[in-house]
C-alpha atoms as a PDB file:
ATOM      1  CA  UNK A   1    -137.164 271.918  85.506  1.00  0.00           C
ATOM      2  CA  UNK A   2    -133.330 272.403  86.258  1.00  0.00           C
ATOM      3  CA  UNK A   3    -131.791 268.351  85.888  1.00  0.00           C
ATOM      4  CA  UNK A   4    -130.149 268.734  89.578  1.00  0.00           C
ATOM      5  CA  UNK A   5    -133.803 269.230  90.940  1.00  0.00           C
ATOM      6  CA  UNK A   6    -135.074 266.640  89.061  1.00  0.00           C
ATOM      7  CA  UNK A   7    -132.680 263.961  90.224  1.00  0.00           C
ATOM      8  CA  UNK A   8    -132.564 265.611  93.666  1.00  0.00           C
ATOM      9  CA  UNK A   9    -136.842 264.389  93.554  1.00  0.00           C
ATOM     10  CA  UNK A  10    -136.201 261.180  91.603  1.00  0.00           C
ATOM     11  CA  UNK A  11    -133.201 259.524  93.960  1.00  0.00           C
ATOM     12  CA  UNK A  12    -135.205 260.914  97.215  1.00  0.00           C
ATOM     13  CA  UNK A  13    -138.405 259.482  96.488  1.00  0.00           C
ATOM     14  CA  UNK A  14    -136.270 256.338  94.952  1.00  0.00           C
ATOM     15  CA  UNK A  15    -134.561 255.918  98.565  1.00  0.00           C
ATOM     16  CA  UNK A  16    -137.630 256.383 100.608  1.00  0.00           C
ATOM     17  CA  UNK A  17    -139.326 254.008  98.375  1.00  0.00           C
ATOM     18  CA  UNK A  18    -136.682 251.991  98.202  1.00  0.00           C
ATOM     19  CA  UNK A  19    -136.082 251.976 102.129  1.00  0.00           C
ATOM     20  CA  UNK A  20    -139.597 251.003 102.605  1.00  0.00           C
ATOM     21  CA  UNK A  21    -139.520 248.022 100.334  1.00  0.00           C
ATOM     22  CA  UNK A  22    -136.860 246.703 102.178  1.00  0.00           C
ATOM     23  CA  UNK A  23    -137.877 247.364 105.450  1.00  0.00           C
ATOM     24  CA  UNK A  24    -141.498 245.785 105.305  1.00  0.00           C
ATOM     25  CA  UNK A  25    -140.209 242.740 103.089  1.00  0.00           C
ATOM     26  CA  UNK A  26    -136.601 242.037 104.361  1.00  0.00           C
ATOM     27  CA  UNK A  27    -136.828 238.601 102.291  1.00  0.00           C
ATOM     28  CA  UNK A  28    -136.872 240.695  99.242  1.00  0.00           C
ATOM     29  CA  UNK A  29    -133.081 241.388  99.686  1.00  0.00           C
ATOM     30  CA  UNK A  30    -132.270 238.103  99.921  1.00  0.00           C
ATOM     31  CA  UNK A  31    -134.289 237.022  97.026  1.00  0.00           C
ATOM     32  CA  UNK A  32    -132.258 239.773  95.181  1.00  0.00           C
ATOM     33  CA  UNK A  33    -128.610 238.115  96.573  1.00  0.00           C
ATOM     34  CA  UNK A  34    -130.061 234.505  95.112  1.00  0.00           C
ATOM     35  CA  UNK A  35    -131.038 236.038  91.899  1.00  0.00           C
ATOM     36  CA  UNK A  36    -127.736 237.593  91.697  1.00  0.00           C
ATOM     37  CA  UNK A  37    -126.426 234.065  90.810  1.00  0.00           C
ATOM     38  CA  UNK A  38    -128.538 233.573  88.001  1.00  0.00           C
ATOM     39  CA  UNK A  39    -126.095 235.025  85.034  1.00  0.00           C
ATOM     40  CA  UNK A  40    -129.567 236.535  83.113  1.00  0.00           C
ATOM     41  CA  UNK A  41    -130.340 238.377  85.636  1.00  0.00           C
ATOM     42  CA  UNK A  42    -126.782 239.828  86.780  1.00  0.00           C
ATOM     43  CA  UNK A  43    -126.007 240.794  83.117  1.00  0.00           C
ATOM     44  CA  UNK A  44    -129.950 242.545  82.926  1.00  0.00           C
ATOM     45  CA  UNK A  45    -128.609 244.174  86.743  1.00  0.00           C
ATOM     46  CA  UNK A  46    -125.647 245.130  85.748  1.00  0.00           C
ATOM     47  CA  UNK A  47    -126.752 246.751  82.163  1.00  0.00           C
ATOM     48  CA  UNK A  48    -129.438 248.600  83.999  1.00  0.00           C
ATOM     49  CA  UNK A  49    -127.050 249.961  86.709  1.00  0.00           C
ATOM     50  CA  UNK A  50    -124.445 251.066  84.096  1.00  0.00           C
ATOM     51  CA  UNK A  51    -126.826 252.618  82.075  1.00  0.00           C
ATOM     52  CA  UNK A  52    -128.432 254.433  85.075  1.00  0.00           C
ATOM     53  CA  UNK A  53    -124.917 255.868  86.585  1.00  0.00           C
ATOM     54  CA  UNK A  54    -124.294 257.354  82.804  1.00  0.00           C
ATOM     55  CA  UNK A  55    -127.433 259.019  82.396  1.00  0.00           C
ATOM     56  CA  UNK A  56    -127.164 259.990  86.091  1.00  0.00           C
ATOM     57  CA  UNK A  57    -123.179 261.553  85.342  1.00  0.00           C
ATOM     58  CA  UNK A  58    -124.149 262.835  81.463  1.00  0.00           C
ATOM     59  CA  UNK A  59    -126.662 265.176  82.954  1.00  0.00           C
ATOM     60  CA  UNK A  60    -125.294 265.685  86.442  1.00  0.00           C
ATOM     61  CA  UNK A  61    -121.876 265.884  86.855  1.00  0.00           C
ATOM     62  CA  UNK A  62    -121.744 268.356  89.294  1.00  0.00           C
ATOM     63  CA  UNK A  63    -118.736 268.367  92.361  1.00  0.00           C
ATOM     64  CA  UNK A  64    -119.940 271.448  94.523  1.00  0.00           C
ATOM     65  CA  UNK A  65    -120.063 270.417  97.855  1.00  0.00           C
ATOM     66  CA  UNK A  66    -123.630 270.654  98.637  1.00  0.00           C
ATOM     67  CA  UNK A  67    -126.807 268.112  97.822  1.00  0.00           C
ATOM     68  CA  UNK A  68    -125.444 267.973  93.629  1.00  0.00           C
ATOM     69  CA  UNK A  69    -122.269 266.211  95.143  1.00  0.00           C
ATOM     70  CA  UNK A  70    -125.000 263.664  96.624  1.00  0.00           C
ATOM     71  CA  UNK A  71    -126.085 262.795  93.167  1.00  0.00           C
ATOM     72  CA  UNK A  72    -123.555 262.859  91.122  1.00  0.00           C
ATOM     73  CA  UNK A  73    -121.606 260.351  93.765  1.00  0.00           C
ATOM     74  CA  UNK A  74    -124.774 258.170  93.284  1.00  0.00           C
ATOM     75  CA  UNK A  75    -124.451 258.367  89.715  1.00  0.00           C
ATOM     76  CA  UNK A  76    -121.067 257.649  89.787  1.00  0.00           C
ATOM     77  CA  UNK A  77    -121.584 254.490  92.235  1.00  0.00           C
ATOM     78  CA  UNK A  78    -123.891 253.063  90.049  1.00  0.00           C
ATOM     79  CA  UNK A  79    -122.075 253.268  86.801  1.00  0.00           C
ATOM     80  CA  UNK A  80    -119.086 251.449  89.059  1.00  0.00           C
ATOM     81  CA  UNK A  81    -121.302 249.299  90.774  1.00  0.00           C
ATOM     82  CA  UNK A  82    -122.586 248.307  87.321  1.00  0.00           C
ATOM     83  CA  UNK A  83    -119.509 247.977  85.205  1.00  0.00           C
ATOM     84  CA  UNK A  84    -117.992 245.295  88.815  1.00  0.00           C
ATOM     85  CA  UNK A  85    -120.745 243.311  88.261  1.00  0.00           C
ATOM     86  CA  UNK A  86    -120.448 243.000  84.304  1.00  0.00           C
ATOM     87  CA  UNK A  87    -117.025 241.919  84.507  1.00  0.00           C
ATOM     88  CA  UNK A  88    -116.027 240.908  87.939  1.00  0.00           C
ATOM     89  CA  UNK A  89    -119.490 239.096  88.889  1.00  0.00           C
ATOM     90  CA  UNK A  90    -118.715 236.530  91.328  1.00  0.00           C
ATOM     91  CA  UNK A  91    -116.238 238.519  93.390  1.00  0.00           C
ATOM     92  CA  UNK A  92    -118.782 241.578  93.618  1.00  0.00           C
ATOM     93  CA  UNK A  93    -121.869 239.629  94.422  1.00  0.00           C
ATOM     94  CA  UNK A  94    -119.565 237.877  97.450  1.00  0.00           C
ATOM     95  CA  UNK A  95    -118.677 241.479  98.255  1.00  0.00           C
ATOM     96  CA  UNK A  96    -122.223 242.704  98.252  1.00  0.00           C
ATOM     97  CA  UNK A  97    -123.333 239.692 100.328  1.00  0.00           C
ATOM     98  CA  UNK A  98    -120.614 240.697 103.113  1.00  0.00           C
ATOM     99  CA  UNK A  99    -121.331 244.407 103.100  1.00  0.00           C
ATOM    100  CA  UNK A 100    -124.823 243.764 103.180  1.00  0.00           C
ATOM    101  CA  UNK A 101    -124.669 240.889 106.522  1.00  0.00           C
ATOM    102  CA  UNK A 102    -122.665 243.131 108.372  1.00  0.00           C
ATOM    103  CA  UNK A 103    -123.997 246.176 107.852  1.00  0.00           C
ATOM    104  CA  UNK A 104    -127.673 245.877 106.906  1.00  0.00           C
ATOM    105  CA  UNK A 105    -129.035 247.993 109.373  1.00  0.00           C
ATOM    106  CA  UNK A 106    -126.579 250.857 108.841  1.00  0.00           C
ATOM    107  CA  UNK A 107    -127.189 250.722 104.793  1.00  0.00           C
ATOM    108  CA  UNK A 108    -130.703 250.952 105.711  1.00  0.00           C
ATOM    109  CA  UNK A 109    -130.778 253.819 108.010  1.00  0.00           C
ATOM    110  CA  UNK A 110    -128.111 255.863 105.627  1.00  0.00           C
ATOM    111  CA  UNK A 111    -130.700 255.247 102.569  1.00  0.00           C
ATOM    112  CA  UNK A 112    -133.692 256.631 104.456  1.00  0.00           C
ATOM    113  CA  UNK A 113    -131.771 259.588 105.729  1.00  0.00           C
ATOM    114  CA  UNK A 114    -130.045 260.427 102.317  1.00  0.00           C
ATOM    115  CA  UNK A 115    -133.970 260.703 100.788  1.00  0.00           C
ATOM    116  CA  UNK A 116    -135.369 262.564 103.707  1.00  0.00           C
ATOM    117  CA  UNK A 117    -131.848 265.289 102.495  1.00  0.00           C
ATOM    118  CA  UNK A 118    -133.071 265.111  99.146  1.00  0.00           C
ATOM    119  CA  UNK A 119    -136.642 265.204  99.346  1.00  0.00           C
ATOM    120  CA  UNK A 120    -136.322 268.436 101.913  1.00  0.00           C
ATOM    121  CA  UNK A 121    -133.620 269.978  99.463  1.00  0.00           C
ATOM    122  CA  UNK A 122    -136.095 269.352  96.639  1.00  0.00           C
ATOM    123  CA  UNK A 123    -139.258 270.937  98.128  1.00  0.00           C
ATOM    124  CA  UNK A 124    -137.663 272.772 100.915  1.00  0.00           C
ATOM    125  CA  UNK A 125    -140.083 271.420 103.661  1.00  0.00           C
ATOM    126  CA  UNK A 126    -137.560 272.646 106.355  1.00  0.00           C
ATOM    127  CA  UNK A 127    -135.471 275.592 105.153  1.00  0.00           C
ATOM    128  CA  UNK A 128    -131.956 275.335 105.119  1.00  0.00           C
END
């Protein structure tokens, strides 16, 4: 299976999933802002995202403007999003909290719509 298909599948399904999660348990989000404070578990967070946005950019580094610029930019957020949070963690998680007050709805919405893009690029459920 080509790698951009594969990642196309595994960060649609990941965003649906992901999407529901939050939206049917809403305290899980904040549970993940208080555990954010605990040093363990932002250093575990932050190795996982770093080592997720490398794999994600080692096999997918792809700029064409079509659904490969989609996951290499997610690949590419992570490994930042990762590498903020190992060395700048207090700043970042105050940043996150913001973003995520003021615009929780809107983050939301964007995540389910981004999977729905993948998941009908992937399997082609509504030809483009």
């Amino acid at each position: 299976m080509d790698s951009s298909i594969f990642l196309t599948k595994f960060w649609g399904w990941y965003l649906i999933i992901f999407f529901l999660i939050l939206s049917l348990n809403p305290k899980r989000i904040k549970q993940v802002f208080n555990d954010l404070k605990d040093q363990k578990f932002l250093i575990i967070f932050s190795f996982i995202a770093i080592i997720v946005g490398l794999l994600n950019i080692l096999f997918h580094n792809i700029w064409e403007p079509n659904h490969k610029l989609i996951i290499t930019l997610i690949g590419w957020f992570s490994l930042f999003f990762g590498l903020a949070l190992f060395m700048f963690p207090k700043p970042t998680v105050y940043w996150l909290e913001i973003i995520n007050i003021k615009m929780v709805q809107v983050i939301y919405t964007l995540l389910f719509l981004i999977g729905i893009f993948l998941l009908n690029i992937a399997y082609n459920i509504v030809p483009v």
